[in-house]
C-alpha atoms as a PDB file:
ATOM      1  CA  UNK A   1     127.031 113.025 114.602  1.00  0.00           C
ATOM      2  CA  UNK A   2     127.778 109.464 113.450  1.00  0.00           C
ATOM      3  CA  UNK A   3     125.232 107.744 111.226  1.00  0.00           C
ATOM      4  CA  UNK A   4     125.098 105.234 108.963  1.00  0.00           C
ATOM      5  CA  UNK A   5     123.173 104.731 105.116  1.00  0.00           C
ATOM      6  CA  UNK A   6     121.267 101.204 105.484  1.00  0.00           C
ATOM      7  CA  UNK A   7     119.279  99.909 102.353  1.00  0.00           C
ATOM      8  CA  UNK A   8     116.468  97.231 102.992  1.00  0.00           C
ATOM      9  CA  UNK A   9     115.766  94.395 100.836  1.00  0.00           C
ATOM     10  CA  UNK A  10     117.706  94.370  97.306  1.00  0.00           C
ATOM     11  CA  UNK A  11     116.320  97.382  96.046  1.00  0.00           C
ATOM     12  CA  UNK A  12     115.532 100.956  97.075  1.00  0.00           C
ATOM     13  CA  UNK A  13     116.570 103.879  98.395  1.00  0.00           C
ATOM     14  CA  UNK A  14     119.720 104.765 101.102  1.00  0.00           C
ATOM     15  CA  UNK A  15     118.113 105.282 104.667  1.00  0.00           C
ATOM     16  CA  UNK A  16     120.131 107.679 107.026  1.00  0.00           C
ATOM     17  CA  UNK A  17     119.978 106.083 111.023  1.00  0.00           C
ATOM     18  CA  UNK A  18     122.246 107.546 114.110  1.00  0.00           C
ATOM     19  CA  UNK A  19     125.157 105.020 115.316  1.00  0.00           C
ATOM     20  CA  UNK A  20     125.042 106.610 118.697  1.00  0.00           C
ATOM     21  CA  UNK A  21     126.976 103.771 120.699  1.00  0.00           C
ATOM     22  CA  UNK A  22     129.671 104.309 117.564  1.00  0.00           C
ATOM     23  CA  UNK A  23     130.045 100.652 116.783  1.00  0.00           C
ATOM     24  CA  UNK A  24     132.053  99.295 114.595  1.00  0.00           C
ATOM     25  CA  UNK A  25     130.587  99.228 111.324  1.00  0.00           C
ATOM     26  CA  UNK A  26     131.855  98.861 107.850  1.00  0.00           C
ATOM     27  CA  UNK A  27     130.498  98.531 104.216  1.00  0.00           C
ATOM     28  CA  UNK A  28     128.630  95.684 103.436  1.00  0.00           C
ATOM     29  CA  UNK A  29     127.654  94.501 107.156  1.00  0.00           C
ATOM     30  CA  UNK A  30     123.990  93.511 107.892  1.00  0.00           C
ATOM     31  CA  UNK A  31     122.627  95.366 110.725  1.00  0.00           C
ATOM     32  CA  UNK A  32     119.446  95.634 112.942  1.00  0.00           C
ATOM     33  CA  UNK A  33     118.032  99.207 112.843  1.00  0.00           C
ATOM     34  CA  UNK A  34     114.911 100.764 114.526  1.00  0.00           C
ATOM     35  CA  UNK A  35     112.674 102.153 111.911  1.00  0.00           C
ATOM     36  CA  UNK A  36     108.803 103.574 112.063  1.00  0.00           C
ATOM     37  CA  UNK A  37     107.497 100.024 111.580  1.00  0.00           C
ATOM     38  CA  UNK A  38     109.867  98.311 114.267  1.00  0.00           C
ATOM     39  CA  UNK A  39     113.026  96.674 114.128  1.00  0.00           C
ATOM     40  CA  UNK A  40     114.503  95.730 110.350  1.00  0.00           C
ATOM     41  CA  UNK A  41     117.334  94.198 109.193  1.00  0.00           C
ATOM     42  CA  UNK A  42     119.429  96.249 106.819  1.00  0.00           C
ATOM     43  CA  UNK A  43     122.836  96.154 104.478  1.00  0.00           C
ATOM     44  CA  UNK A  44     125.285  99.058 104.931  1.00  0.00           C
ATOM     45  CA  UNK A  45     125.871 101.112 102.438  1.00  0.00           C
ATOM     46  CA  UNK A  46     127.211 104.015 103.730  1.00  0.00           C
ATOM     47  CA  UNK A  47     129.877 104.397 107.100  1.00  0.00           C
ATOM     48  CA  UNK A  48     129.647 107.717 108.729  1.00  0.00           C
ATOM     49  CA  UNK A  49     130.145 109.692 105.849  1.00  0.00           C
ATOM     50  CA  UNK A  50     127.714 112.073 106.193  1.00  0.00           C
ATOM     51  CA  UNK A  51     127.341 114.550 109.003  1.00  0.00           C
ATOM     52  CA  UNK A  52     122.882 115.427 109.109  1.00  0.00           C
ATOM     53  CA  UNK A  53     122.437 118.659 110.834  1.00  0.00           C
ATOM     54  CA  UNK A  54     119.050 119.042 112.699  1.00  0.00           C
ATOM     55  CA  UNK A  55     118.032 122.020 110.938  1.00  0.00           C
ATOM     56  CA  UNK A  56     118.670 119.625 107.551  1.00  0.00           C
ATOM     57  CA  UNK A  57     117.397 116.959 108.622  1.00  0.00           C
ATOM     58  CA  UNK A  58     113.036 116.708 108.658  1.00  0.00           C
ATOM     59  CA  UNK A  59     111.932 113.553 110.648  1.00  0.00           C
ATOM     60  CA  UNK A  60     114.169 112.079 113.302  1.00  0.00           C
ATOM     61  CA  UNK A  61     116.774 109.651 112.098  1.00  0.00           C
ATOM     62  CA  UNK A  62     115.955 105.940 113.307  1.00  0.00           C
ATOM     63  CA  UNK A  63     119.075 104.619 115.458  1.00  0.00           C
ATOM     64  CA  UNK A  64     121.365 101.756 115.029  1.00  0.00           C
ATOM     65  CA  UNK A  65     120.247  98.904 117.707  1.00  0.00           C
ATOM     66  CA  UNK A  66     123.505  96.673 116.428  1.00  0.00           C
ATOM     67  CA  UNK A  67     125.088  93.970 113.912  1.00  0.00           C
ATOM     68  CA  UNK A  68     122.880  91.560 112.744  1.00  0.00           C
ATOM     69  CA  UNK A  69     123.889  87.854 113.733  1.00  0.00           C
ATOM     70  CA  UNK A  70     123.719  84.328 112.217  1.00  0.00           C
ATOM     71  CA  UNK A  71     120.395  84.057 114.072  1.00  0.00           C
ATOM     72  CA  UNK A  72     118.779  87.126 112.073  1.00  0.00           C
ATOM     73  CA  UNK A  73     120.342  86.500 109.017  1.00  0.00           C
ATOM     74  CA  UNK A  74     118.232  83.212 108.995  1.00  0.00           C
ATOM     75  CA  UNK A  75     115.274  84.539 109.762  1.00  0.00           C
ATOM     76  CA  UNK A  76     115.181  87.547 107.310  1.00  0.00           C
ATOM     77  CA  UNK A  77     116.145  84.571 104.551  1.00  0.00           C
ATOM     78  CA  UNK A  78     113.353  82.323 105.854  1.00  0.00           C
ATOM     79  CA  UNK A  79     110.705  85.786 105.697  1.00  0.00           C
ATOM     80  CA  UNK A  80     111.737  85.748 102.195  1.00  0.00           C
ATOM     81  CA  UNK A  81     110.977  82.399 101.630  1.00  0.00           C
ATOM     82  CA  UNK A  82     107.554  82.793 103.026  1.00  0.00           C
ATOM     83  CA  UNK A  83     106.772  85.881 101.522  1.00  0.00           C
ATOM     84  CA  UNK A  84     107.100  83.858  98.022  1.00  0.00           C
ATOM     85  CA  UNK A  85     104.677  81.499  99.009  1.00  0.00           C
ATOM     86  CA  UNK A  86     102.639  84.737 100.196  1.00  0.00           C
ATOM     87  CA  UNK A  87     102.604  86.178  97.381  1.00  0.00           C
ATOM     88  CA  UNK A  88     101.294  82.823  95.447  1.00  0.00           C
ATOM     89  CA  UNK A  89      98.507  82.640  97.970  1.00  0.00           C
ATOM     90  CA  UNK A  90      96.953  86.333  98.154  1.00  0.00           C
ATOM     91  CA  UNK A  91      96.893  86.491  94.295  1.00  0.00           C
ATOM     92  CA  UNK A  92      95.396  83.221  94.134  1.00  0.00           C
ATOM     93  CA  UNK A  93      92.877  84.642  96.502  1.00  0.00           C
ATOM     94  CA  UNK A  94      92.888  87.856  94.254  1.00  0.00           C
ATOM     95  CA  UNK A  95      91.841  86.560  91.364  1.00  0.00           C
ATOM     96  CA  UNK A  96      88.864  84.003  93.537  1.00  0.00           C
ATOM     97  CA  UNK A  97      87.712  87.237  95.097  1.00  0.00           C
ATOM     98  CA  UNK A  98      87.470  88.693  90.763  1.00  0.00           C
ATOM     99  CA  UNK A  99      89.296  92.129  91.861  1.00  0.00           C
ATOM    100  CA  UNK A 100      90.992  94.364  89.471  1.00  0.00           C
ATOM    101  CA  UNK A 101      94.204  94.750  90.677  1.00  0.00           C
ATOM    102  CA  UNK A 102      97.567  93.626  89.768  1.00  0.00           C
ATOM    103  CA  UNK A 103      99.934  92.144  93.152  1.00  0.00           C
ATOM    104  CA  UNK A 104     103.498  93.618  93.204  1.00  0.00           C
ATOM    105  CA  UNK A 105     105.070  92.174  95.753  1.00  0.00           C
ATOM    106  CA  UNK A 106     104.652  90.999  99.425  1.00  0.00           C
ATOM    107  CA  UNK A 107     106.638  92.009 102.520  1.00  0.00           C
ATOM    108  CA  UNK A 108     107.094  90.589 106.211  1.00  0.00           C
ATOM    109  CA  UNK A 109     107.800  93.594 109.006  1.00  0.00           C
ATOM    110  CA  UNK A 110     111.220  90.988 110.496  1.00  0.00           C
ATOM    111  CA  UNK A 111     109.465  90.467 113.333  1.00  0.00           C
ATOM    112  CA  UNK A 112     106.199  89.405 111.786  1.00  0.00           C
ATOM    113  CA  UNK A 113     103.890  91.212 113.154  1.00  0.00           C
ATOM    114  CA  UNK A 114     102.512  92.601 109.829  1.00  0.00           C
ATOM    115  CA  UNK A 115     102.393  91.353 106.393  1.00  0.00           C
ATOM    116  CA  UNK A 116     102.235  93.533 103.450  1.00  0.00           C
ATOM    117  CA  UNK A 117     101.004  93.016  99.892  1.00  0.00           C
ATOM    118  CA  UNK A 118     101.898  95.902  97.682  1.00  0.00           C
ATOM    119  CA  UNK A 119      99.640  96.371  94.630  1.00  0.00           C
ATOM    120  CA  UNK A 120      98.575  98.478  91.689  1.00  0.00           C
ATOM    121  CA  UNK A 121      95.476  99.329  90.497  1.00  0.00           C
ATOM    122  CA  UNK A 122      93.540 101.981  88.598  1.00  0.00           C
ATOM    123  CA  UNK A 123      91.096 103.197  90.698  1.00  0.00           C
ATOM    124  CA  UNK A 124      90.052 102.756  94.351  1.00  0.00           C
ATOM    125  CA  UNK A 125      89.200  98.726  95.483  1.00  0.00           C
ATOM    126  CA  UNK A 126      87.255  97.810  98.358  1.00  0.00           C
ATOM    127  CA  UNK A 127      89.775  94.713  99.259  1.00  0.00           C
ATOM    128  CA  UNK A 128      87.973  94.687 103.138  1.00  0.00           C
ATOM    129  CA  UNK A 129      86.978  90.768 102.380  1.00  0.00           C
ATOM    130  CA  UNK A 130      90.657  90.229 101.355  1.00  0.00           C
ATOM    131  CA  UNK A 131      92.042  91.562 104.044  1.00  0.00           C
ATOM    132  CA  UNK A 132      89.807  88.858 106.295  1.00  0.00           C
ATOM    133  CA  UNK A 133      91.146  86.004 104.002  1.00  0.00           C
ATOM    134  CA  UNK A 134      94.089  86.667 103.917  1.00  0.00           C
ATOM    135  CA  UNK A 135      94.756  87.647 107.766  1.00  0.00           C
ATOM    136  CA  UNK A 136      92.546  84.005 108.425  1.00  0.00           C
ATOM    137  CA  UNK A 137      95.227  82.631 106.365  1.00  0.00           C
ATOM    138  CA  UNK A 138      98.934  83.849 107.763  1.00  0.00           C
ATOM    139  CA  UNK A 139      97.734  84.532 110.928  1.00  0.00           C
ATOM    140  CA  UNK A 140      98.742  88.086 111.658  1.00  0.00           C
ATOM    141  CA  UNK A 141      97.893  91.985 110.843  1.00  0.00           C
ATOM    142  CA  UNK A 142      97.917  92.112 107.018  1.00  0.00           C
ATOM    143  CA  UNK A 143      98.132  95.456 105.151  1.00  0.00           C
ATOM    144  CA  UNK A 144      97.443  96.088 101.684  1.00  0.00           C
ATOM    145  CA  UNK A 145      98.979  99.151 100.182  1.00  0.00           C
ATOM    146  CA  UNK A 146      97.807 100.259  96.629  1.00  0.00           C
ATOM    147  CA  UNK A 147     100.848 101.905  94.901  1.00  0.00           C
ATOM    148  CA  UNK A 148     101.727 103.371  91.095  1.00  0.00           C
ATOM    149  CA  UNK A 149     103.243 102.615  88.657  1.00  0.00           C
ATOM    150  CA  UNK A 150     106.650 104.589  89.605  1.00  0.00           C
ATOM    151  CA  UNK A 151     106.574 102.950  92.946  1.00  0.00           C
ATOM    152  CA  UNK A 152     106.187  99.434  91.177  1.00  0.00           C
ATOM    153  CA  UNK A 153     109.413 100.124  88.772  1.00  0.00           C
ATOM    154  CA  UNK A 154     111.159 101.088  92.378  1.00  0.00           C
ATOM    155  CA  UNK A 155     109.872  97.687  93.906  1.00  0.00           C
ATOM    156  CA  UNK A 156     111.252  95.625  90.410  1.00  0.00           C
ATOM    157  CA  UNK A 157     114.557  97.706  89.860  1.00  0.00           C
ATOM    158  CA  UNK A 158     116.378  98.041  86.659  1.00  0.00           C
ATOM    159  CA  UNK A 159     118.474 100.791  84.839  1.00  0.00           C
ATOM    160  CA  UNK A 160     117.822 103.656  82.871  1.00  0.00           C
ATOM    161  CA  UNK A 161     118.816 105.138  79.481  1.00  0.00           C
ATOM    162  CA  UNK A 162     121.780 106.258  81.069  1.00  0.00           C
ATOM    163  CA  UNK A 163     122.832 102.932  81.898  1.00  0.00           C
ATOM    164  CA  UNK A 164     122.900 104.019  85.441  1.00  0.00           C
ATOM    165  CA  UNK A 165     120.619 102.038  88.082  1.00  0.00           C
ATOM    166  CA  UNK A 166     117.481 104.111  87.975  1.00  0.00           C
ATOM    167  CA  UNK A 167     117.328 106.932  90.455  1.00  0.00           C
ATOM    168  CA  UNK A 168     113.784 105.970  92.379  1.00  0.00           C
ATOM    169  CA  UNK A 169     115.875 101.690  93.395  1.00  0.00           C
ATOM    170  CA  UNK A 170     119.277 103.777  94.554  1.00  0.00           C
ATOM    171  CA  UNK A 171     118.253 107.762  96.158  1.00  0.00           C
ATOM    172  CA  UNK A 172     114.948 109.151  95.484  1.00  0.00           C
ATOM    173  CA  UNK A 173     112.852 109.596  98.792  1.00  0.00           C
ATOM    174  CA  UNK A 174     109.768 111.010  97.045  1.00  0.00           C
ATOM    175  CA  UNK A 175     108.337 111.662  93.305  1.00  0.00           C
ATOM    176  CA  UNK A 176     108.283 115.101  92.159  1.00  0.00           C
ATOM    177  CA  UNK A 177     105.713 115.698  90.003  1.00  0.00           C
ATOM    178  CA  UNK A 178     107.453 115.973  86.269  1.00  0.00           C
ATOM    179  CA  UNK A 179     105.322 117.880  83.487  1.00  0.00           C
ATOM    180  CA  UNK A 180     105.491 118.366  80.093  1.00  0.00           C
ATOM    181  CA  UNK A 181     106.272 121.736  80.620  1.00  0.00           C
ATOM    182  CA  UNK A 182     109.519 120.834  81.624  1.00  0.00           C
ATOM    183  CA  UNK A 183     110.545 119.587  78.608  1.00  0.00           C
ATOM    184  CA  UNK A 184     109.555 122.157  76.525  1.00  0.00           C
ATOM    185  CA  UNK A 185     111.494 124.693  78.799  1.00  0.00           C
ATOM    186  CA  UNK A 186     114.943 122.600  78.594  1.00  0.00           C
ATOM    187  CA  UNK A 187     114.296 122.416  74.705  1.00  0.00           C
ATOM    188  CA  UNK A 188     113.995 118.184  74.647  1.00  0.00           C
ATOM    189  CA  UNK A 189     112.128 116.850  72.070  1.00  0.00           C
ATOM    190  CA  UNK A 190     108.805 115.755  72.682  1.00  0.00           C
ATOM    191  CA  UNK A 191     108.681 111.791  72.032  1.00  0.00           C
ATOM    192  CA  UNK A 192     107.807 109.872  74.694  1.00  0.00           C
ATOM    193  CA  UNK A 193     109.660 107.264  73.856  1.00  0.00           C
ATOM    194  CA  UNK A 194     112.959 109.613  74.850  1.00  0.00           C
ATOM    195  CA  UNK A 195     111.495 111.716  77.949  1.00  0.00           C
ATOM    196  CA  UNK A 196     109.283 108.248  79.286  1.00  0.00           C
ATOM    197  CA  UNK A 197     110.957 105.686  81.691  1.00  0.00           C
ATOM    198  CA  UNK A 198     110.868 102.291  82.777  1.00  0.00           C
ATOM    199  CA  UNK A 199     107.753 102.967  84.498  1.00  0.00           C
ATOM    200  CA  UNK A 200     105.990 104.301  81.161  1.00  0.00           C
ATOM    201  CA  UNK A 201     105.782 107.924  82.969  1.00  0.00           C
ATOM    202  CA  UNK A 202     107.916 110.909  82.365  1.00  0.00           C
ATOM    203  CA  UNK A 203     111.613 110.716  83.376  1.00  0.00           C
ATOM    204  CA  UNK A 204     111.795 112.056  87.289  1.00  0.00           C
ATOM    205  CA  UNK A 205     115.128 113.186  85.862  1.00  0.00           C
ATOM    206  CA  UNK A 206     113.542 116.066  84.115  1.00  0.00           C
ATOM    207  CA  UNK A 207     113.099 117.645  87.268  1.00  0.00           C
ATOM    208  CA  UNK A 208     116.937 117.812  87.978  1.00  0.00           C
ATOM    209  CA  UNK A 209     117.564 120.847  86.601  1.00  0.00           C
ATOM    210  CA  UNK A 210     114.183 122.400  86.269  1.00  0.00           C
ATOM    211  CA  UNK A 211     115.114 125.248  88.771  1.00  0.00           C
ATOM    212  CA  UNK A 212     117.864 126.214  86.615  1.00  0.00           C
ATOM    213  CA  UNK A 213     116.207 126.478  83.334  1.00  0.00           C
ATOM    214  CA  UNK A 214     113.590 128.642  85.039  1.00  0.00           C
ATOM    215  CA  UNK A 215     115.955 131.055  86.585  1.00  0.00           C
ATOM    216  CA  UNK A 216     117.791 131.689  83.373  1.00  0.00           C
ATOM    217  CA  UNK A 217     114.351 131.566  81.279  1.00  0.00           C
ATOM    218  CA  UNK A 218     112.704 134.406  83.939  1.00  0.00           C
ATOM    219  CA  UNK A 219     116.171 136.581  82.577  1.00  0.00           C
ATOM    220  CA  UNK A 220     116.484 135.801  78.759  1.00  0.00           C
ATOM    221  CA  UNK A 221     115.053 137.099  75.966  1.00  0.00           C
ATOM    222  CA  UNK A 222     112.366 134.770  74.164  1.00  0.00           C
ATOM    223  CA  UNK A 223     111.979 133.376  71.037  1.00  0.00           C
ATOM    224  CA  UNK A 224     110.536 135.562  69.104  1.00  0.00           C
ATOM    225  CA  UNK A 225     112.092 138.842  71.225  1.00  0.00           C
ATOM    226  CA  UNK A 226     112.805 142.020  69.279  1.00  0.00           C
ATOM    227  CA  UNK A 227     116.551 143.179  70.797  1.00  0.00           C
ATOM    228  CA  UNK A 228     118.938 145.663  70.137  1.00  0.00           C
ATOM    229  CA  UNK A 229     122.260 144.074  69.803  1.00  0.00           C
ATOM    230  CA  UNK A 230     126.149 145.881  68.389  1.00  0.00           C
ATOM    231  CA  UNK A 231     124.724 145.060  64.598  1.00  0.00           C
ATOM    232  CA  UNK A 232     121.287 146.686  64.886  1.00  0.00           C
ATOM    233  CA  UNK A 233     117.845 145.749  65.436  1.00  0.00           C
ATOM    234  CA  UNK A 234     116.843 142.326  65.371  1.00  0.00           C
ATOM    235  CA  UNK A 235     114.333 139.229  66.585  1.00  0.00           C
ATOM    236  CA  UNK A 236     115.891 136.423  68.667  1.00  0.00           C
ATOM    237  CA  UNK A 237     115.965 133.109  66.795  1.00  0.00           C
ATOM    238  CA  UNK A 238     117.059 130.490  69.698  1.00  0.00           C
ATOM    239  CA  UNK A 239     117.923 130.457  72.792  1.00  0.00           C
ATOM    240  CA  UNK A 240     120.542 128.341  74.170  1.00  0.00           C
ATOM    241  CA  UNK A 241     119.518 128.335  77.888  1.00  0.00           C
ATOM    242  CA  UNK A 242     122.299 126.616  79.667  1.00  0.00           C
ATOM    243  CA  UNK A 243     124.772 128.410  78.085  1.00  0.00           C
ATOM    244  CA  UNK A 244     122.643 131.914  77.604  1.00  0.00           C
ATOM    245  CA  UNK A 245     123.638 132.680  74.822  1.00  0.00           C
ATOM    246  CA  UNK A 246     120.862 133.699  72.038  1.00  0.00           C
ATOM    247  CA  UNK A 247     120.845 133.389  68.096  1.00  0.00           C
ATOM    248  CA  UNK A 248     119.335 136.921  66.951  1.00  0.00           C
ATOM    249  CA  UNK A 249     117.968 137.434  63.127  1.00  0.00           C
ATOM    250  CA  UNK A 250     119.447 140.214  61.612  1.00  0.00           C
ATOM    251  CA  UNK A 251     119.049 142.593  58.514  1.00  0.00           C
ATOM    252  CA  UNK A 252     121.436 144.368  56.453  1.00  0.00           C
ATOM    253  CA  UNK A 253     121.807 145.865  52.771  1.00  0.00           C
ATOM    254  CA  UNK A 254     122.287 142.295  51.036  1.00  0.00           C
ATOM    255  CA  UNK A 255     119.519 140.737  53.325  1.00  0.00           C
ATOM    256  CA  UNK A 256     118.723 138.851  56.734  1.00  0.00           C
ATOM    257  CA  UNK A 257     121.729 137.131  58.230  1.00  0.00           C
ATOM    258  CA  UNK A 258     122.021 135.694  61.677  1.00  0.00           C
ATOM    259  CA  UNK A 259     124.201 136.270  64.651  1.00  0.00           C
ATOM    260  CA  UNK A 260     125.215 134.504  68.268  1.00  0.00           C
ATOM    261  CA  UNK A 261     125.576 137.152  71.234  1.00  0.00           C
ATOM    262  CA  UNK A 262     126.135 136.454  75.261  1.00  0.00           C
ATOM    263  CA  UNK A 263     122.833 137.507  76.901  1.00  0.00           C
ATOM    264  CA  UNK A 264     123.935 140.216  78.200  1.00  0.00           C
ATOM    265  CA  UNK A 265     124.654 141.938  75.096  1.00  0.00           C
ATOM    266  CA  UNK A 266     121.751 142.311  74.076  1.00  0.00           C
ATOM    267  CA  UNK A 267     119.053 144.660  75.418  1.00  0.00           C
ATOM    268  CA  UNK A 268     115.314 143.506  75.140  1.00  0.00           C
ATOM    269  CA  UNK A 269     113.153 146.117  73.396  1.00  0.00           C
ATOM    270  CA  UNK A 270     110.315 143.565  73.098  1.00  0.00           C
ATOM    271  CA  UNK A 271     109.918 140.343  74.695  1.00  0.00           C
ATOM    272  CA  UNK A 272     107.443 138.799  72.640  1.00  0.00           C
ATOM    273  CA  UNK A 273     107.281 134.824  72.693  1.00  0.00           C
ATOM    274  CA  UNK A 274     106.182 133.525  68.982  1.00  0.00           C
ATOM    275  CA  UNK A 275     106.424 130.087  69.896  1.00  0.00           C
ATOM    276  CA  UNK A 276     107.257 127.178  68.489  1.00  0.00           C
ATOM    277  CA  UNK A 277     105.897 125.448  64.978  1.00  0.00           C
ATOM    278  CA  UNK A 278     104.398 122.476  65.990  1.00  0.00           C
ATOM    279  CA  UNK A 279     104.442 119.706  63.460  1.00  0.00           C
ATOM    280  CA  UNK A 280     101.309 117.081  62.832  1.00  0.00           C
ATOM    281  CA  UNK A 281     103.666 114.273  64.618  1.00  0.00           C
ATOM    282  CA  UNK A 282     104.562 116.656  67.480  1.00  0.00           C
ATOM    283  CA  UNK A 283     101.100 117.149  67.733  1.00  0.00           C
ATOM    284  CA  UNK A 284     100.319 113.516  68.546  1.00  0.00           C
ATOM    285  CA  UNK A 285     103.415 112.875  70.542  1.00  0.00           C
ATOM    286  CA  UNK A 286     102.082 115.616  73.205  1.00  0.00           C
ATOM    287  CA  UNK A 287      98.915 114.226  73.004  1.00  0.00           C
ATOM    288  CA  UNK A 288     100.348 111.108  74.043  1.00  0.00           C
ATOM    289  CA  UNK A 289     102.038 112.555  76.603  1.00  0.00           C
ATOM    290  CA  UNK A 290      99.227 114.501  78.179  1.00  0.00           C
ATOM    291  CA  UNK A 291      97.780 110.998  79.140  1.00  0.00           C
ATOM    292  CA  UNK A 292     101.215 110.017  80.880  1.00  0.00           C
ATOM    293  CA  UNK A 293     101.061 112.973  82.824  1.00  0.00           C
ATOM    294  CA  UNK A 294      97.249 112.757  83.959  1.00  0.00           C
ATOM    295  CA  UNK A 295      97.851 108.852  84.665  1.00  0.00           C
ATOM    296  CA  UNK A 296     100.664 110.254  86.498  1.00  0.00           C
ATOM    297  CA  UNK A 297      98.096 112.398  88.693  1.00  0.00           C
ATOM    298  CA  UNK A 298      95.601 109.842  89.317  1.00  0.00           C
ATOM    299  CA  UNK A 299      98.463 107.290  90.439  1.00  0.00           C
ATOM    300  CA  UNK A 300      99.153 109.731  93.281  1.00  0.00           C
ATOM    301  CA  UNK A 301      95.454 110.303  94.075  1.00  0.00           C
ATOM    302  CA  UNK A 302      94.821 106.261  94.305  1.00  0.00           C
ATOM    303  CA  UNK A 303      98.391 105.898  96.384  1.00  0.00           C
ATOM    304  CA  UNK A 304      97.594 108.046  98.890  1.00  0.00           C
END
């Protein structure tokens, strides 16, 4: 199965669509693709690299209609033009109609039969008077979509703290939800200025290897675990997850000393979790963080 990864406007994420009349395609070419919404114009990304096999594949892949010409190329530059002028106008009209809401960004479907004006706010706003205005105004269907604050960072681009274009403008499809719980279990500190991202919400990265650290967690000792190791008795110290290995505290004649094994030399008499001493600035830095993640909620509850 030939297909092809197409990417729509600058930013955003790598859509898959079928190149069933196998046309000539390469990297970089601008082409006209059928999508949900209609017809959009699209840069190449990817050139049948990928085979998708039904069974891995969830909704039906959009097809390849063919290379964009001159002629489109013009008018998807002039919808960007007016979509500038667009955006002036509706939050113009935003801030006249005195509604709490912050405009993103606005977007023509490339045939214009819709216009659509991305914004963010914090709760639910009847924008029904708006909509009128604005649809008085351009002269066609106009669509207001209330987003968060993740899907505003996707919409603006940018890089992480990796340096690496952030992962929601280049392959994310969805957001995962991303707890705090995560980060305790992969043993990051809790500061949210090192675990938040661009978007001021935990780092959808966090989720990467979340499966991981719980299948090794659901098989290691704990802190706090009494085991019976080669040197005796003693209580586990750390655990080094990725790695599973664990640092156990030990007792002899001239007093405690402690000791790395492998996991699996150890046997768990006990698997008791102490915990973890939680200092005052901890304390404040998860409190902090508690309000990222139940902002994080309700932005999901308004987008929906």
């Amino acid at each position: 199965m030939k297909i092809i990864g197409v990417r729509f406007r600058q930013k955003g994420k790598v859509y898959l669509f079928l190149n069933e009349g196998f046309i000539k395609i390469k990297k970089g070419d601008f082409v006209i693709v059928e999508t949900a919404q209609g017809e959009e114009l699209g840069e190449v990304l990817l050139v049948n690299k990928n085979i998708v096999e039904p069974k891995e594949q969830k909704e039906p892949l959009g097809k390849l209609i063919r290379i964009a010409n001159e002629s489109d190329i013009n008018h998807y530059e002039e919808n960007l033009n007016k979509e500038e002028e667009a955006f002036k106008i509706a939050k113009k009209k935003i801030k006249e109609f005195k509604l709490d809401m912050k405009l993103i960004s606005a977007e023509y479907l490339f045939d214009n039969s819709k216009l659509l004006f991305y914004f963010n706010a914090e709760g639910r706003i009847d924008f029904r008077d708006l909509v009128k205005e604005l649809a008085s105004i351009f002269k066609t269907r106009i669509e207001l979509r209330q987003i968060g604050v993740r899907d505003e960072i996707r919409k603006i681009g940018g890089n992480g703290v990796c340096g690496r274009e952030l992962c929601c403008c280049s392959f994310l499809s969805n957001f995962d939800s991303v707890s705090i719980k995560m980060a305790k279990e992969q043993n990051i500190a809790l500061n949210p200025s090192k675990i938040s991202g661009n978007c001021g919400r935990l780092m959808c990265c966090l989720k990467y290897e979340q499966e991981v650290y719980e299948e090794k967690l659901s098989r290691l000792p704990k802190q706090g675990a009494v085991v019976k190791t080669s040197d005796g008795q003693g209580i586990v110290d750390n655990v080094e997850t990725l790695k599973e290995v664990v640092r156990v505290k030990l007792k002899d004649k001239e007093g405690f000393f402690y000791k790395k094994y492998n996991a699996d030399e150890v046997e768990i008499i006990k698997n008791t979790d102490i915990g973890e001493k939680v200092s005052k600035e901890e304390k404040e830095h998860l409190k902090e963080l508690k309000k990222l993640e139940k902002l994080d909620n309700i932005d999901k509850k308004n987008s929906k």
